[in-house]
Each structure stands twice: as structure tokens, then as C-alpha cells.
PDB file of N, CA and C in Angstrom:
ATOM      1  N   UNK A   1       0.838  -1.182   0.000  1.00  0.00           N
ATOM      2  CA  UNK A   1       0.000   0.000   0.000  1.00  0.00           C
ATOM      3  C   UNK A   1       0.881   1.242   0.000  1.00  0.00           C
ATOM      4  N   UNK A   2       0.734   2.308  -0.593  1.00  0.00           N
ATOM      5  CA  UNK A   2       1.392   3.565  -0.721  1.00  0.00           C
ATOM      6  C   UNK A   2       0.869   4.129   0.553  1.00  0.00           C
ATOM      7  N   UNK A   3       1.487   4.785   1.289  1.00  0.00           N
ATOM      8  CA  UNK A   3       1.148   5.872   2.194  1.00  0.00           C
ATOM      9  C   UNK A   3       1.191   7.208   1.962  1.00  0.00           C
ATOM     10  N   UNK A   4       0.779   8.011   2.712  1.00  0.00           N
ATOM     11  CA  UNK A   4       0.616   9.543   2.637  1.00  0.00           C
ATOM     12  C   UNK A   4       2.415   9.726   2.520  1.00  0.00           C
ATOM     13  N   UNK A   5       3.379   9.445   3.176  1.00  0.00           N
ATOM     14  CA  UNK A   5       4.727  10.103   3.105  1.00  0.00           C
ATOM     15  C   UNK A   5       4.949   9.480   2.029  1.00  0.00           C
ATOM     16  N   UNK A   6       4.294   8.076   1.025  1.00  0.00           N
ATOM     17  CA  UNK A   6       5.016   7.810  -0.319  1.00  0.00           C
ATOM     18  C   UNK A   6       5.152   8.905  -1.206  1.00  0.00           C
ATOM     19  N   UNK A   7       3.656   9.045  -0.971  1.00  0.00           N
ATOM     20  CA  UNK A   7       2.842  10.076  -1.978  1.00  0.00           C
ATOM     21  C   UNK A   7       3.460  11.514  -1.994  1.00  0.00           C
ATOM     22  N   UNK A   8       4.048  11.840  -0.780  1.00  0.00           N
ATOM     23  CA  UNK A   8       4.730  13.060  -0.588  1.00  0.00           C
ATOM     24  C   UNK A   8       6.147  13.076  -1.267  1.00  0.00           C
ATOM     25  N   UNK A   9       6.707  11.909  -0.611  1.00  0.00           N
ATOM     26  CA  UNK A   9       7.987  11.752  -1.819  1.00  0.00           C
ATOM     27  C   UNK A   9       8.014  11.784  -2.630  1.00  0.00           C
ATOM     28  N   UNK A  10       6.873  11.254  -3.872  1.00  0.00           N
ATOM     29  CA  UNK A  10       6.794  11.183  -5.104  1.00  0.00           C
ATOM     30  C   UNK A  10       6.075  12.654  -5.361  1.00  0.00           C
ATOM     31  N   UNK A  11       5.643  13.257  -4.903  1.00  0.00           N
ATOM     32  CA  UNK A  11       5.301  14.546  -5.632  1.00  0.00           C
ATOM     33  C   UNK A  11       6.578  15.590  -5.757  1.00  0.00           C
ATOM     34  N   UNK A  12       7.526  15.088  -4.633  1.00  0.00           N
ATOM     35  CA  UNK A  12       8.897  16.307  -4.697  1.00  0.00           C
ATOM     36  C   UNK A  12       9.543  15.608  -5.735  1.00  0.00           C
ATOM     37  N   UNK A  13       9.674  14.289  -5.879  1.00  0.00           N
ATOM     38  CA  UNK A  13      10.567  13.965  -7.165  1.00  0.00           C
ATOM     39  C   UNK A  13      10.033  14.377  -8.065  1.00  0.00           C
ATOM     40  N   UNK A  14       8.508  14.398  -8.335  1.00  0.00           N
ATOM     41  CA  UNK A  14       8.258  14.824  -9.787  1.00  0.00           C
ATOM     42  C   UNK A  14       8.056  15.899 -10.036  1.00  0.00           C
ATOM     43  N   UNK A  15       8.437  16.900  -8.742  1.00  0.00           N
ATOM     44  CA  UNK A  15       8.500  18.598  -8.818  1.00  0.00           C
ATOM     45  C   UNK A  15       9.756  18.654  -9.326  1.00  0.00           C
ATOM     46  N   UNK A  16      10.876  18.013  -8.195  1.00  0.00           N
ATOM     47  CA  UNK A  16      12.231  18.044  -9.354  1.00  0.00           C
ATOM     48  C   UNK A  16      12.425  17.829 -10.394  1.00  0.00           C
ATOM     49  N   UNK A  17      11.649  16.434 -10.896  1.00  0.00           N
ATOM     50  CA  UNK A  17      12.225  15.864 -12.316  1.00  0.00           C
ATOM     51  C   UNK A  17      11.313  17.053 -13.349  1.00  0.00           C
ATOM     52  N   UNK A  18      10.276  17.719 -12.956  1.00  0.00           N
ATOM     53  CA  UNK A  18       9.797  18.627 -14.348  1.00  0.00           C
ATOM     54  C   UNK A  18      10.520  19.216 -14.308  1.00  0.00           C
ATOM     55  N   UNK A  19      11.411  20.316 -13.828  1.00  0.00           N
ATOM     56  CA  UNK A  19      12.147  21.306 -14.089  1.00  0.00           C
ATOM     57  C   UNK A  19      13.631  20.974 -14.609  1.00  0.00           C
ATOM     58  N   UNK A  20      13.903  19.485 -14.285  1.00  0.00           N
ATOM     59  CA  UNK A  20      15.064  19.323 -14.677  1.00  0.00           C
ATOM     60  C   UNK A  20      16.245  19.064 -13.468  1.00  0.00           C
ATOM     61  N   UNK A  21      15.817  19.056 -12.449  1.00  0.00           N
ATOM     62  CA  UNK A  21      16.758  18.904 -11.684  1.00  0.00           C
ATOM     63  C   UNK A  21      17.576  17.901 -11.047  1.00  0.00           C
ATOM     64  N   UNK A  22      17.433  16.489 -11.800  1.00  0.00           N
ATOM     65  CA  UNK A  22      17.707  15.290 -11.198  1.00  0.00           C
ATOM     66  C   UNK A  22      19.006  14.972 -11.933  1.00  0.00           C
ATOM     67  N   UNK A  23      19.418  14.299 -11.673  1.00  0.00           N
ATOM     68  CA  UNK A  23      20.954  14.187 -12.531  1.00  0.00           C
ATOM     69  C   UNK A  23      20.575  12.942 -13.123  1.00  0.00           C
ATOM     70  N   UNK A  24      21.221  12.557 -14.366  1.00  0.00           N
ATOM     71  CA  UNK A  24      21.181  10.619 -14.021  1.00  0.00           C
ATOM     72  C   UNK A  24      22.057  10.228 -14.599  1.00  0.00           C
ATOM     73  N   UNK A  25      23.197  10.879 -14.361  1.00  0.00           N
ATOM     74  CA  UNK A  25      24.841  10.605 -14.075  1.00  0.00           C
ATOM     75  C   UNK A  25      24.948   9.674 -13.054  1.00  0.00           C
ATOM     76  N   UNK A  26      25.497   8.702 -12.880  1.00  0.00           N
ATOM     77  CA  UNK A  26      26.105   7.806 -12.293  1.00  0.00           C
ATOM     78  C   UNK A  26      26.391   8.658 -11.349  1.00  0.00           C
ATOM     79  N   UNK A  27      26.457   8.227  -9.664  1.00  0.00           N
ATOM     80  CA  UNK A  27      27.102   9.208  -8.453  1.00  0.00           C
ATOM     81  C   UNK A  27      28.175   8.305  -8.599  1.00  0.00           C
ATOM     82  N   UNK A  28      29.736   9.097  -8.573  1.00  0.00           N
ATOM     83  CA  UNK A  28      30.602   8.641  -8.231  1.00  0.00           C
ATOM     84  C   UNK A  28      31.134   7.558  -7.306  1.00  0.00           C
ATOM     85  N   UNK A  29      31.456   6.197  -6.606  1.00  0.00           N
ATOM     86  CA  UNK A  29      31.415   5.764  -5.711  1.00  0.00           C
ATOM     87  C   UNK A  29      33.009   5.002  -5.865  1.00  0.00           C
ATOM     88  N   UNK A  30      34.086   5.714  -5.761  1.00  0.00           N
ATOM     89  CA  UNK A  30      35.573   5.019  -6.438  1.00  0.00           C
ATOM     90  C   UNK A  30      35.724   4.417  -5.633  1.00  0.00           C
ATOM     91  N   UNK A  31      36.375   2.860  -5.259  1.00  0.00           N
ATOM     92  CA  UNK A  31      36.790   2.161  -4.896  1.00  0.00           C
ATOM     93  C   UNK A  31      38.192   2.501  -4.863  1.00  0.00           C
ATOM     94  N   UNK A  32      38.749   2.693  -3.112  1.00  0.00           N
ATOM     95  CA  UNK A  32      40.194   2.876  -3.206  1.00  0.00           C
ATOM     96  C   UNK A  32      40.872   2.045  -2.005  1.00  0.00           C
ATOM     97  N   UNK A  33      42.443   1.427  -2.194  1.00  0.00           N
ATOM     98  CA  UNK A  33      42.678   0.507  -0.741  1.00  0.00           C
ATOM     99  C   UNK A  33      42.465   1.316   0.600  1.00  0.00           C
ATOM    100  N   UNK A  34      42.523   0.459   1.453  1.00  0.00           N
ATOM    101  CA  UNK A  34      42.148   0.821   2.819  1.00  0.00           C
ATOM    102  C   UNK A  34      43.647   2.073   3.321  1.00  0.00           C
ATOM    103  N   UNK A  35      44.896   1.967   2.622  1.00  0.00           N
ATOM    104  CA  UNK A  35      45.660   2.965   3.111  1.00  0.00           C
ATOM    105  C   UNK A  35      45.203   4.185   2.242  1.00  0.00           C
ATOM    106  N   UNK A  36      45.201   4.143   1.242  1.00  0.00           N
ATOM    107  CA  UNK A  36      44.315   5.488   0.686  1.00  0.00           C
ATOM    108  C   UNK A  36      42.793   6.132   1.606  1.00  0.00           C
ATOM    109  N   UNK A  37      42.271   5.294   1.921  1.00  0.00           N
ATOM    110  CA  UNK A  37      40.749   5.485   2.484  1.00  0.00           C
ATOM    111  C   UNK A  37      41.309   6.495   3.556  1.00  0.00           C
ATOM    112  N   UNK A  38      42.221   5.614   4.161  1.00  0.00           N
ATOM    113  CA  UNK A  38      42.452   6.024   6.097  1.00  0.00           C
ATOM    114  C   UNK A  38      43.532   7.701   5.656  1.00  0.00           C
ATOM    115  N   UNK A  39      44.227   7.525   4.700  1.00  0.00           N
ATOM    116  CA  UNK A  39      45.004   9.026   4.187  1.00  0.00           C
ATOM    117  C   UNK A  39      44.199  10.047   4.081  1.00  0.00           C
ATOM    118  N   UNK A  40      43.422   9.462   3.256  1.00  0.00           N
ATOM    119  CA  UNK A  40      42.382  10.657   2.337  1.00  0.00           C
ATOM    120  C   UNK A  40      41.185  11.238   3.897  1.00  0.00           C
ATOM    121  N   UNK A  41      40.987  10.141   5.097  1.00  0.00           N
ATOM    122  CA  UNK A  41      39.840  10.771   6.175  1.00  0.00           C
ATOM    123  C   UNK A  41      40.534  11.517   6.616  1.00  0.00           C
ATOM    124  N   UNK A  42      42.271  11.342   7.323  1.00  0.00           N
ATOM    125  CA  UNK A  42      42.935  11.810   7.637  1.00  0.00           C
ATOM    126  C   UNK A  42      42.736  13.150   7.673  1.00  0.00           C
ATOM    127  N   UNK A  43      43.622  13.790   6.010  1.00  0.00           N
ATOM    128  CA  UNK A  43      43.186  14.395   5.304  1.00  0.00           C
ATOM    129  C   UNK A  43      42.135  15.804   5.624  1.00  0.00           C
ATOM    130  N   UNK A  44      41.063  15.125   5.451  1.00  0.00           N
ATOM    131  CA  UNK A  44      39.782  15.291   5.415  1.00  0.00           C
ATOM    132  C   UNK A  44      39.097  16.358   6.679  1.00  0.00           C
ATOM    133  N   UNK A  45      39.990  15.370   7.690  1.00  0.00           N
ATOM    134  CA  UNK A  45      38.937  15.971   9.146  1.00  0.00           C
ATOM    135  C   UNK A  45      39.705  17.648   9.253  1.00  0.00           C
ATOM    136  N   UNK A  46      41.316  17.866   9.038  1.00  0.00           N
ATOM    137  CA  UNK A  46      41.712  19.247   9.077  1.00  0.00           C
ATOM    138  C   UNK A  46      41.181  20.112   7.862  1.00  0.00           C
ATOM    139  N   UNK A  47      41.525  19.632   6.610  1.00  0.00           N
ATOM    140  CA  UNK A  47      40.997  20.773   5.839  1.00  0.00           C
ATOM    141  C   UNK A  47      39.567  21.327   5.896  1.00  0.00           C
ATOM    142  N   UNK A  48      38.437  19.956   6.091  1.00  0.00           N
ATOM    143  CA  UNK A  48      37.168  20.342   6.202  1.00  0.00           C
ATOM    144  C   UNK A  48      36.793  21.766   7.083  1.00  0.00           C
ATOM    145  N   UNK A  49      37.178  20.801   8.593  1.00  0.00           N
ATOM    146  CA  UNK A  49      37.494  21.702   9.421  1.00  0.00           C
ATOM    147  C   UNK A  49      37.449  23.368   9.287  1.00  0.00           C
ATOM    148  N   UNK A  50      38.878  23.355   8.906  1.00  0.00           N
ATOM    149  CA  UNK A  50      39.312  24.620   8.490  1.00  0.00           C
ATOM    150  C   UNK A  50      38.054  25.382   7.551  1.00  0.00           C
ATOM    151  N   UNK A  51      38.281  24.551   6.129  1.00  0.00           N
ATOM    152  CA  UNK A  51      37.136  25.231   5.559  1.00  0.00           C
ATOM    153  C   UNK A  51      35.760  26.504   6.062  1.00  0.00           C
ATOM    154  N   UNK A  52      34.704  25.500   6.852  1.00  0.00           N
ATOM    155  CA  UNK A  52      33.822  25.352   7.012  1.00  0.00           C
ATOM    156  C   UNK A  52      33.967  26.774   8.221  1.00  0.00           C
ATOM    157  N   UNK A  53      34.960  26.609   8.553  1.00  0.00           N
ATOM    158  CA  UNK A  53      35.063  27.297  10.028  1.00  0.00           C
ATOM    159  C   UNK A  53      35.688  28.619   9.706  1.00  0.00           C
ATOM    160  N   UNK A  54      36.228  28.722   8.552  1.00  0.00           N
ATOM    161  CA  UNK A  54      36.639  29.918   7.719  1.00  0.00           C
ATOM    162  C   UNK A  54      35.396  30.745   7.175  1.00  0.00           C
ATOM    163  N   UNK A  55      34.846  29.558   6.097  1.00  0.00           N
ATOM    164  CA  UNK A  55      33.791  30.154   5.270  1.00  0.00           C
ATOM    165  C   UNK A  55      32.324  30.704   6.374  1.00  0.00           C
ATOM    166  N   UNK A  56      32.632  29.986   7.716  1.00  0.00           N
ATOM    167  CA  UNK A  56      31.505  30.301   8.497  1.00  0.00           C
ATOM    168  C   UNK A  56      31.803  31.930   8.772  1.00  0.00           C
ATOM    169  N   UNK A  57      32.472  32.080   9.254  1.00  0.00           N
ATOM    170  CA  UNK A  57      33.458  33.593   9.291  1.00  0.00           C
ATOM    171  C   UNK A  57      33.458  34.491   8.570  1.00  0.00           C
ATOM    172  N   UNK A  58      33.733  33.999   7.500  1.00  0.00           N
ATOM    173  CA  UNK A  58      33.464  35.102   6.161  1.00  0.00           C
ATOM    174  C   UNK A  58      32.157  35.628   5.851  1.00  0.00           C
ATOM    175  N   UNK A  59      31.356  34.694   6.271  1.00  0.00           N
ATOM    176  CA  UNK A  59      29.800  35.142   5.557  1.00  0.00           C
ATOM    177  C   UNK A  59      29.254  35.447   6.947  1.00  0.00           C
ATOM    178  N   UNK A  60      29.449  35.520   7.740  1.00  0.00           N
ATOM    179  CA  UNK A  60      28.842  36.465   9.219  1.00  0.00           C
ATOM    180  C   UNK A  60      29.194  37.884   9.285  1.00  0.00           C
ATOM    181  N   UNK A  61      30.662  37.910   8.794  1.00  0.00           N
ATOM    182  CA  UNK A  61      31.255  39.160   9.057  1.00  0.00           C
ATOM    183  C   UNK A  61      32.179  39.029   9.964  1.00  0.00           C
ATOM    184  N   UNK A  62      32.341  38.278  11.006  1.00  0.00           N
ATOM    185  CA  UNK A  62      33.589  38.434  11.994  1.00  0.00           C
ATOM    186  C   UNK A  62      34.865  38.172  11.353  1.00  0.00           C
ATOM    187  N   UNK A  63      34.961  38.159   9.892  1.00  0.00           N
ATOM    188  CA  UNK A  63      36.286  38.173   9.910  1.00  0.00           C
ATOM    189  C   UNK A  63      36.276  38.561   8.616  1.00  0.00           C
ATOM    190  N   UNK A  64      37.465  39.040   8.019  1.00  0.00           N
ATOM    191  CA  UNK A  64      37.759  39.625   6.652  1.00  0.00           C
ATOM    192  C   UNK A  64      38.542  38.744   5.819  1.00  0.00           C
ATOM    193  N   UNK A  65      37.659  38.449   4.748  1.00  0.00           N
ATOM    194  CA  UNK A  65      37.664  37.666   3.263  1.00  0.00           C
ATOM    195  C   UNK A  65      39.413  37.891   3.127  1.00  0.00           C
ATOM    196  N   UNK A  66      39.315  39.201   2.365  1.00  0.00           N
ATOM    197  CA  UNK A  66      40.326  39.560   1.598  1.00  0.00           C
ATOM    198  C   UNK A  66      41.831  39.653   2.952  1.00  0.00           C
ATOM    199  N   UNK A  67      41.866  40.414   3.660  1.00  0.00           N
ATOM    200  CA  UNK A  67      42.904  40.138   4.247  1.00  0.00           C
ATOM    201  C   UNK A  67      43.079  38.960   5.169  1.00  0.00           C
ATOM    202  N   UNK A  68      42.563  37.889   5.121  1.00  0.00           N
ATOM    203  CA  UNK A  68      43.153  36.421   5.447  1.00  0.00           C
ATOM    204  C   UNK A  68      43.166  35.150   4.784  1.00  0.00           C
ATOM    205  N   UNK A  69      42.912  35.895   2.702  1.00  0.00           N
ATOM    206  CA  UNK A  69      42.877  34.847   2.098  1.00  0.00           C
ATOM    207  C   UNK A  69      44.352  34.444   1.650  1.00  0.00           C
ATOM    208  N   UNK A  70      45.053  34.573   1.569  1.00  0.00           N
ATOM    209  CA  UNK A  70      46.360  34.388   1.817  1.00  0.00           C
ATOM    210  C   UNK A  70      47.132  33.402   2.453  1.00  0.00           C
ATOM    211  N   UNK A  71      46.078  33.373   3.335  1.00  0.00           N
ATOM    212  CA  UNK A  71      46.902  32.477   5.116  1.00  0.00           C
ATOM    213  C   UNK A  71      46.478  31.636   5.071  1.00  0.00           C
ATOM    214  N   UNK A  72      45.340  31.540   4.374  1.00  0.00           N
ATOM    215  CA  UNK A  72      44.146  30.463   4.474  1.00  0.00           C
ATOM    216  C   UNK A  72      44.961  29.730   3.146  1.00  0.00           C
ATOM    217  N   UNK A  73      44.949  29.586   2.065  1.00  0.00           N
ATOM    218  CA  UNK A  73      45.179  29.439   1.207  1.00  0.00           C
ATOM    219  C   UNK A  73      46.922  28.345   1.272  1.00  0.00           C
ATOM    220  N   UNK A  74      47.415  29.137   2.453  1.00  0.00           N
ATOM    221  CA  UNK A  74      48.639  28.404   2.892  1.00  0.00           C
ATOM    222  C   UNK A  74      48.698  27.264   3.827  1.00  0.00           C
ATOM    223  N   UNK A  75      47.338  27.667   4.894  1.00  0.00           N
ATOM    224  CA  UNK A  75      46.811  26.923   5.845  1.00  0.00           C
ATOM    225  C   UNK A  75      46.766  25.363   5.325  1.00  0.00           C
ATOM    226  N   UNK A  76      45.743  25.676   3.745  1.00  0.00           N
ATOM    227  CA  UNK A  76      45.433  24.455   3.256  1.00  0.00           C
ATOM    228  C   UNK A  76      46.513  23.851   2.768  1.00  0.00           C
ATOM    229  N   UNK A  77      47.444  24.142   2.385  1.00  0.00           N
ATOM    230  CA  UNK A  77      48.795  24.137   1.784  1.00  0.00           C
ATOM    231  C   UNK A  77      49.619  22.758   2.794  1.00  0.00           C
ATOM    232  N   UNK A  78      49.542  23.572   3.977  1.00  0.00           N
ATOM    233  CA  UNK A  78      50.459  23.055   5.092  1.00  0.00           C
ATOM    234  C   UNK A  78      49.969  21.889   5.638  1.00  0.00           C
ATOM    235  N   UNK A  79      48.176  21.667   5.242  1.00  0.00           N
ATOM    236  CA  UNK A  79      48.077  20.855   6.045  1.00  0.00           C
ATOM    237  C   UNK A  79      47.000  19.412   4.306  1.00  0.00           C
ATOM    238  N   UNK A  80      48.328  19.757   3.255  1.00  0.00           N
ATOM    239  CA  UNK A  80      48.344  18.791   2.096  1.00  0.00           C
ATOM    240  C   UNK A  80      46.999  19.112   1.396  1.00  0.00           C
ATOM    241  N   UNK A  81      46.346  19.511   1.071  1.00  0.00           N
ATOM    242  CA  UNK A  81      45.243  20.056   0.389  1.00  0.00           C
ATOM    243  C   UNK A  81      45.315  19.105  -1.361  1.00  0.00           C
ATOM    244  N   UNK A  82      46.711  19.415  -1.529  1.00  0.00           N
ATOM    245  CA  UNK A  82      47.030  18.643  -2.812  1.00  0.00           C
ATOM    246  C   UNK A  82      47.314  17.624  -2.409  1.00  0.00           C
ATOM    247  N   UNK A  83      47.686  16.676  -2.087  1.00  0.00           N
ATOM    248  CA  UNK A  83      47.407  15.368  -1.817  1.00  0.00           C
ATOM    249  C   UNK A  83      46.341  14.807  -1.897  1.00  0.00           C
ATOM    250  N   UNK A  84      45.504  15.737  -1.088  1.00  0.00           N
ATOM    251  CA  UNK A  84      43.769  15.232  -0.872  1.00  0.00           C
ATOM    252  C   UNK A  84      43.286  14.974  -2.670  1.00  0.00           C
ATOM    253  N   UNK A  85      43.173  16.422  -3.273  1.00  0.00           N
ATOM    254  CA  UNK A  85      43.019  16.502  -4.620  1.00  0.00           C
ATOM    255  C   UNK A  85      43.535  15.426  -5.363  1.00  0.00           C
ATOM    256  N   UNK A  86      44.800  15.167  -5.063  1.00  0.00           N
ATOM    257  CA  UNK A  86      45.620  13.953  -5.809  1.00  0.00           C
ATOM    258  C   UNK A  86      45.368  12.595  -5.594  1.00  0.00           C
ATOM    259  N   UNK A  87      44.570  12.055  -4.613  1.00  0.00           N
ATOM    260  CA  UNK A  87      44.258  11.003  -4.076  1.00  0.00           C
ATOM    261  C   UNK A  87      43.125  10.757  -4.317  1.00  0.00           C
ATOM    262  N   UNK A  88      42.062  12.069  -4.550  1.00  0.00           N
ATOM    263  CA  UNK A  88      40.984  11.986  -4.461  1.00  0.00           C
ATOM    264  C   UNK A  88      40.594  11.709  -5.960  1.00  0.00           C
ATOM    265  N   UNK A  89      41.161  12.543  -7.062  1.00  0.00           N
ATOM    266  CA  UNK A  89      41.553  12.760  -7.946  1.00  0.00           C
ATOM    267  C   UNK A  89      42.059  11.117  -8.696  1.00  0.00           C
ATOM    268  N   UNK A  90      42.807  10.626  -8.840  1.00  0.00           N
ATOM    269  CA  UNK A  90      42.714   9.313  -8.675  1.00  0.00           C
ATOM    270  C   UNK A  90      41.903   7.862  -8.496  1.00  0.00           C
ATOM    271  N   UNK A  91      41.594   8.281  -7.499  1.00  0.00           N
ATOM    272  CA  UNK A  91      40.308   7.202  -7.363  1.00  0.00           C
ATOM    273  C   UNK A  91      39.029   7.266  -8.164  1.00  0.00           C
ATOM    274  N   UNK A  92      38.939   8.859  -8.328  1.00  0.00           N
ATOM    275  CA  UNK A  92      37.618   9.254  -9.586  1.00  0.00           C
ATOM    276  C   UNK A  92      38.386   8.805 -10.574  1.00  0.00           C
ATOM    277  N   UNK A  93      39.319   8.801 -11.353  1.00  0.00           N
ATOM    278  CA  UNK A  93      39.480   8.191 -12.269  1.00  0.00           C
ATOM    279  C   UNK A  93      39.590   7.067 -12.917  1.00  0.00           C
ATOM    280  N   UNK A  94      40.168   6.192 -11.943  1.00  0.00           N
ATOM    281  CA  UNK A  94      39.554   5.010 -11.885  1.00  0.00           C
ATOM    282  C   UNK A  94      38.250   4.418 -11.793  1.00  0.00           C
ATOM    283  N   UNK A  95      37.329   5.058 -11.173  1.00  0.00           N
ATOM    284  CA  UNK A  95      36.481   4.677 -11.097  1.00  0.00           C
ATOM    285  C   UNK A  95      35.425   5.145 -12.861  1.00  0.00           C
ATOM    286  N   UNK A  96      35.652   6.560 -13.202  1.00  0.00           N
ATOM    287  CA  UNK A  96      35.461   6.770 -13.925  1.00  0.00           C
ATOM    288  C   UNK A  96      35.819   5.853 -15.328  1.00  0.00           C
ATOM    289  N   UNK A  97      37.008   5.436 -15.050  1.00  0.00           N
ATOM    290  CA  UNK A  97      37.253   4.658 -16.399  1.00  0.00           C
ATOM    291  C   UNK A  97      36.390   3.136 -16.626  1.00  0.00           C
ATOM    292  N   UNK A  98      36.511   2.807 -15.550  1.00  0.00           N
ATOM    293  CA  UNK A  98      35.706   1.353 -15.512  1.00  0.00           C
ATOM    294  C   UNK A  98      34.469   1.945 -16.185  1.00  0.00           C
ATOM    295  N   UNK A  99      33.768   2.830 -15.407  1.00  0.00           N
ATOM    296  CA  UNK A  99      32.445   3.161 -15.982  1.00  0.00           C
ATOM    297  C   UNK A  99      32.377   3.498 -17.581  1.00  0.00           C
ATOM    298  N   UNK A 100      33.435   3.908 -18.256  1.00  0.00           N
ATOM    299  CA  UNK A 100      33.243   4.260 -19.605  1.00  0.00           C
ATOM    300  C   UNK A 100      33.649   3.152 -19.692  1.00  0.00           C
ATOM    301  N   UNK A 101      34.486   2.422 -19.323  1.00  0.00           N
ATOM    302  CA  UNK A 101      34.515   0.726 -20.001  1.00  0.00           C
ATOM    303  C   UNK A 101      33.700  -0.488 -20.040  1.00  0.00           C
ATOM    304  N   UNK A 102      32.390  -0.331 -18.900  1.00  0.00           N
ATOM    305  CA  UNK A 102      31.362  -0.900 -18.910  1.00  0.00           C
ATOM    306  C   UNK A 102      29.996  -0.106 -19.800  1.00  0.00           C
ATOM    307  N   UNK A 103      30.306   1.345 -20.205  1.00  0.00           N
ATOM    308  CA  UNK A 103      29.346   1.597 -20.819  1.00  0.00           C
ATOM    309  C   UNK A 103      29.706   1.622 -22.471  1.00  0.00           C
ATOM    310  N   UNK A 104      30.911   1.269 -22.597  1.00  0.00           N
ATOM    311  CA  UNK A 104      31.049   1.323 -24.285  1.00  0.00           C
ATOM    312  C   UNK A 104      30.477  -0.360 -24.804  1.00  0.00           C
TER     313      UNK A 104
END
């Protein structure tokens, strides 16, 4: 039996899908070894961090964009930002390739 919350779900999907908003791109899901996994969370928990706790800052006002983008920018630097990209970066590609090799 459908319920009232089916029925609700299916009316927001088909509010999304008229306008166009659904993707139906494959979501990425790369398969990478367990020392990459544990690098890349590593990783993960400082820059996020940082991010989030920056950008929270910036858009309140307690702190200024332009004179601490610089530091920030180094922040991410210091604490491998490119690595992340490079690792992360990687595993999408792999994963990506299989997928064009199962869809040709």
C-alpha cells in the first residue's frame, strides 16, 4: 500500500524531475585501498574543518575575506590540500574509467 509520506515523496521527485533537476549521471562511488581510504579521512577531518570554520566567518562578518585569504590558502597548503586533490583525484578516475569501459 502507498502511504501519505510515499505520496509526498513522489510529488517532490516529480516537482524536481519537471524542471530538470535530477541528474542521471552515475554518483561517483571510487573504490580505493584501505591505506588510501584512512590518508584521504585523515586528510579530510583538518581541511574540512578549516574550511567550514573559515567560510563560516566570512559570511557572518567576523572576519575579513580579503585580508586572510592568503593564510588560508597556505593553511590548506600546510596541512596537504594537494594530496587530498591527488588522491581523491585518482580514485575518480579510476572509477570513472571502468564506468566508460562498462558503458562502451
Amino acid at each position: 500500500a502507498v502511504t501519505a509520506a510515499d505520496e509526498t515523496k513522489m510529488d517532490a521527485y516529480n516537482a524536481y524531475d519537471a524542471v530538470g533537476a535530477l541528474n542521471d549521471e552515475i554518483w561517483p562511488r571510487p573504490l580505493m585501498t584501505e591505506e588510501v581510504a584512512s590518508r584521504l579521512s585523515e586528510l579530510y577531518t583538518d581541511l574540512f574543518n578549516t574550511i567550514a570554520t573559515k567560510r563560516a566567518s566570512w559570511v557572518d562578518g567576523s572576519a575579513d575575506i580579503d585580508a586572510e585569504w592568503d593564510a588560508y590558502l597556505a593553511d590548506l597548503a600546510k596541512m596537504h590540500v594537494d594530496e587530498y586533490v591527488e588522491l581523491s583525484q585518482e580514485a575518480y578516475d579510476v572509477f570513472n574509467n571502468a564506468v566508460t569501459a562498462y558503458t562502451k
